[in-house]
Protein backbone atom coordinates (compact mmCIF):
# COMPACT_ATOMS: atom_id res chain seq x y z
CA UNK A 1 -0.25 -4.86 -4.50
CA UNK A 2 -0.70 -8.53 -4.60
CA UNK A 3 -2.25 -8.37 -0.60
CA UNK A 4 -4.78 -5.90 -1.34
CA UNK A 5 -5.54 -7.50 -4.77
CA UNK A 6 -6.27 -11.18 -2.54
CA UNK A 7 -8.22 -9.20 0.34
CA UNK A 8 -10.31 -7.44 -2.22
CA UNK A 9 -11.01 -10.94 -3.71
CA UNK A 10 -11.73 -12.47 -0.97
CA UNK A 11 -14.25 -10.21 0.36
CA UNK A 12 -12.12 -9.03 3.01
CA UNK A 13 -13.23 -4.83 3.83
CA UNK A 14 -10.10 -4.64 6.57
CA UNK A 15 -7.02 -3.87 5.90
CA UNK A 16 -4.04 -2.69 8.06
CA UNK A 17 -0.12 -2.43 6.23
CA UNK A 18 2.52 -1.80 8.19
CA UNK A 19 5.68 -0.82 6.24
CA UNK A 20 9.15 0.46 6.73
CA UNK A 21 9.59 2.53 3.62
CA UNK A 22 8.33 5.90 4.08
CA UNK A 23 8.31 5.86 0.12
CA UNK A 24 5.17 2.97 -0.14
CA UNK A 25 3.68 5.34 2.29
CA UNK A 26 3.81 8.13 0.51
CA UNK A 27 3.06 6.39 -2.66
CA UNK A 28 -0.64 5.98 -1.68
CA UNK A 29 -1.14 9.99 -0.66
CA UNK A 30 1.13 10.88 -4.33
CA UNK A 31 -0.27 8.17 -6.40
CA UNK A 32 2.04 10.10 -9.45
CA UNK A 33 5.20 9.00 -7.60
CA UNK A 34 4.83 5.02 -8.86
CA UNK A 35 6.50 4.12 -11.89
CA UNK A 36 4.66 4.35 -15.30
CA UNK A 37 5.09 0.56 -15.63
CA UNK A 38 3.35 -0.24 -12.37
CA UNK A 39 1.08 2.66 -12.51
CA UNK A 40 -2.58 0.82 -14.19
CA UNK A 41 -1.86 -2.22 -11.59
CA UNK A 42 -1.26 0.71 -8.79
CA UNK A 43 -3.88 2.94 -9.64
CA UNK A 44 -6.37 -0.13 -9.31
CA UNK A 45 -5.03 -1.14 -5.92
CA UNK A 46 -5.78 2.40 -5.07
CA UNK A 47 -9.20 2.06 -6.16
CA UNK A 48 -9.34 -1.34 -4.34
CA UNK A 49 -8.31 0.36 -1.14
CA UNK A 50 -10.97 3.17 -0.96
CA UNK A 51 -13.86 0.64 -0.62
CA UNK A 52 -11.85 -1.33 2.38
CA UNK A 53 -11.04 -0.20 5.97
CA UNK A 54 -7.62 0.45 4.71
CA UNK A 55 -4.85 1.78 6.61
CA UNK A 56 -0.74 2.12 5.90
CA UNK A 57 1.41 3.69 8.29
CA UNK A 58 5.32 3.58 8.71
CA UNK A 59 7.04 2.15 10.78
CA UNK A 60 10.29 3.28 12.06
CA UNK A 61 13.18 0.81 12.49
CA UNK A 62 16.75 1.73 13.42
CA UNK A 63 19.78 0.57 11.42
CA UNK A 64 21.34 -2.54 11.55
CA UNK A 65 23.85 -2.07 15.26
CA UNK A 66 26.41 -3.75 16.86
């Protein structure tokens, strides 16, 4: 929240997260998924988002192996 809240400030209109929790990603399709304490912050980073080039994808990485 606190990248997109900078890039918005700063003017900047791309965006590209890359994140290993299929939950975040989710998070931005199912905006009622977010906890109601983070929920006014979230719903304004989803606001923030929809006038950027803004993209979040997962990204798969394998367990921890030997």
């Amino acid at each position: 929240m606190n990248i997109i809240k900078i890039s918005h400030k700063h003017g900047r209109r791309r965006l590209r997260l890359e994140c290993d929790s299929s939950l975040v990603v989710t998070s931005f399709k199912i905006t009622n998924i977010v906890p109601w304490q983070l929920s006014t912050r979230w719903h304004n980073c989803i606001h923030m988002t929809k006038i950027m080039n803004f993209v979040v994808f997962d990204v798969y990485h394998e367990g921890n192996a030997c």
